[in-house]
Protein backbone atom coordinates (compact mmCIF):
# COMPACT_ATOMS: atom_id res chain seq x y z
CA UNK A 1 0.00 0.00 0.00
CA UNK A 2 2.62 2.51 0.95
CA UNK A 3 5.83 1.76 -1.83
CA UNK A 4 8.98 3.00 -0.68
CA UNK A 5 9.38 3.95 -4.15
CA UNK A 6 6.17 6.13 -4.62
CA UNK A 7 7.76 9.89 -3.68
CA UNK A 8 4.25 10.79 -2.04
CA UNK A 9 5.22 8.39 0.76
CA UNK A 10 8.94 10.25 1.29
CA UNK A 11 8.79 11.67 4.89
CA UNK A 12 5.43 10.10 5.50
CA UNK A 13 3.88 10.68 9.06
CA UNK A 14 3.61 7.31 9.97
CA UNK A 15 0.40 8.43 12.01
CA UNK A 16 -1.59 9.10 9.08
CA UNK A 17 -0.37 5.90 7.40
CA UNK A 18 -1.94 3.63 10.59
CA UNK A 19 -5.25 5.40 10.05
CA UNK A 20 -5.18 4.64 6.66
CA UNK A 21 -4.32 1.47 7.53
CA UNK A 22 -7.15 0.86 9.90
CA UNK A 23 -9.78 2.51 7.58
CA UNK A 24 -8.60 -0.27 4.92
CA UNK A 25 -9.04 -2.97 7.74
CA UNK A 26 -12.30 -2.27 8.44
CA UNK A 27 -13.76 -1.00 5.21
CA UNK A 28 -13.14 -5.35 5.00
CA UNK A 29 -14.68 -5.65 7.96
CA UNK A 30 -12.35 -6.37 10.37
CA UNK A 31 -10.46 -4.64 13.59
CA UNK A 32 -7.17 -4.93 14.74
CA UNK A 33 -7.39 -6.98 17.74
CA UNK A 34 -3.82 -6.85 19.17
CA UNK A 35 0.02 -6.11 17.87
CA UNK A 36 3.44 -7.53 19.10
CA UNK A 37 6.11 -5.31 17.83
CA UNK A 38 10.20 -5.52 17.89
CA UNK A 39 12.44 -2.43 17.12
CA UNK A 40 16.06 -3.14 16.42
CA UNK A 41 18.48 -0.71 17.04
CA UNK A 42 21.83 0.57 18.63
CA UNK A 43 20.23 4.17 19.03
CA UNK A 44 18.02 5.43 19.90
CA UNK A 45 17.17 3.44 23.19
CA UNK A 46 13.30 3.70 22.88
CA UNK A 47 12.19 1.69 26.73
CA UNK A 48 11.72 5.30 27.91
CA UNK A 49 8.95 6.26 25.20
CA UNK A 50 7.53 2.82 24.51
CA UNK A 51 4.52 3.57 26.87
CA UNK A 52 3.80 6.82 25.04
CA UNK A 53 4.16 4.83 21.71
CA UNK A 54 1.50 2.22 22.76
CA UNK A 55 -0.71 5.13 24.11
CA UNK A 56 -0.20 7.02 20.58
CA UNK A 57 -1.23 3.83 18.51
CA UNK A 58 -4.09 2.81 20.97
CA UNK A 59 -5.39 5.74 20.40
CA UNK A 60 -5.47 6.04 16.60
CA UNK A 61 -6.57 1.64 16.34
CA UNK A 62 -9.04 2.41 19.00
CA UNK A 63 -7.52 -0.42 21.50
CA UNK A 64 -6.55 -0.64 24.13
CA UNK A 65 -2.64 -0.30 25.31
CA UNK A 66 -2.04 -3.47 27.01
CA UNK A 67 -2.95 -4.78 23.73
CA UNK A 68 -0.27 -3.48 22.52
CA UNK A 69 3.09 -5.19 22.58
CA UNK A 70 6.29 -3.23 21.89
CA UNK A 71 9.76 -4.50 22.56
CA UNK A 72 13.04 -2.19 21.95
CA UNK A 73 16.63 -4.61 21.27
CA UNK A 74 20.12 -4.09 19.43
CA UNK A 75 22.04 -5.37 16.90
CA UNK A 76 24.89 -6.11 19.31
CA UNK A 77 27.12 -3.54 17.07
CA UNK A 78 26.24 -6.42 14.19
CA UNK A 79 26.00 -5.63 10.38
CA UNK A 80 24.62 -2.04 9.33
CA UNK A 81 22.05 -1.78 12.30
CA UNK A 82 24.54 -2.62 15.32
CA UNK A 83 26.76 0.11 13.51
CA UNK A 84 23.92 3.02 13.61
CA UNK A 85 23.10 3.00 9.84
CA UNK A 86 19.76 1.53 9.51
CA UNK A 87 16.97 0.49 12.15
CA UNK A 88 14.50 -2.32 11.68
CA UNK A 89 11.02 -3.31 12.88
CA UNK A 90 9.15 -6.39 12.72
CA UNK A 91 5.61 -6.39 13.83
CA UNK A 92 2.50 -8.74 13.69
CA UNK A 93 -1.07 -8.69 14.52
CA UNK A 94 -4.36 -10.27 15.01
CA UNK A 95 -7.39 -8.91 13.05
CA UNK A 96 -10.98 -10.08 13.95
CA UNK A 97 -13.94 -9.72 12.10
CA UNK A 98 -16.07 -7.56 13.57
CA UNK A 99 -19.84 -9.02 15.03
C-alpha cells in the first residue's frame, strides 16, 4: 500500500499511514485486535517512550494499550544496524472480524 518507491510516501507521518491502515481494515470488515512489535536498534534506546508509543497507537486503532506489545533490542554492534546505519522493525497482529 505505501511503496517506498512512490515519492508521495517520502517523509510520511507514519500516524496518518496507521489510520489509513485501519480505515482499509475495516472497510473489510475487520479490527485490529492486538500487535506484538520488535524495534532493532543501537540508538536510539526507545524503553523510555515505549509507553507513550502504545498510548499514541491505541489511540489512533481504538484499543486498548495493554494490547499493545512493543519491545526495543540491538544489533549487538552487528551488520549495518549494530553500527547506527539503519533500524528495523518487525511487527504482527491479530485482526478479527467484527460481530
Amino acid at each position: 500500500y505505501f511503496p517506498d518507491t512512490d515519492d508521495r510516501f517520502t517523509g510520511a507521518d507514519s500516524t496518518r499511514l496507521l489510520m489509513e491502515v485501519k480505515r482499509i481494515i475495516e472497510d473489510e470488515g475487520y479490527m485490529v485486535g492486538n500487535i506484538d512489535s520488535t524495534v532493532i536498534a543501537e540508538k536510539p534506546k526507545l524503553a523510555k517512550y515505549i509507553p507513550a508509543m502504545k498510548e499514541k497507537i491505541a489511540g489512533i486503532l481504538d484499543i486498548l494499550p495493554g494490547d499493545i506489545g512493543i519491545k526495543a533490542t540491538t544489533n549487538e554492534k552487528m551488520g549495518a544496524i549494530g553500527r547506527c546505519e539503519g533500524i528495523a522493525a518487525m511487527a504482527s497482529s491479530i485482526v478479527c472480524r467484527r460481530s
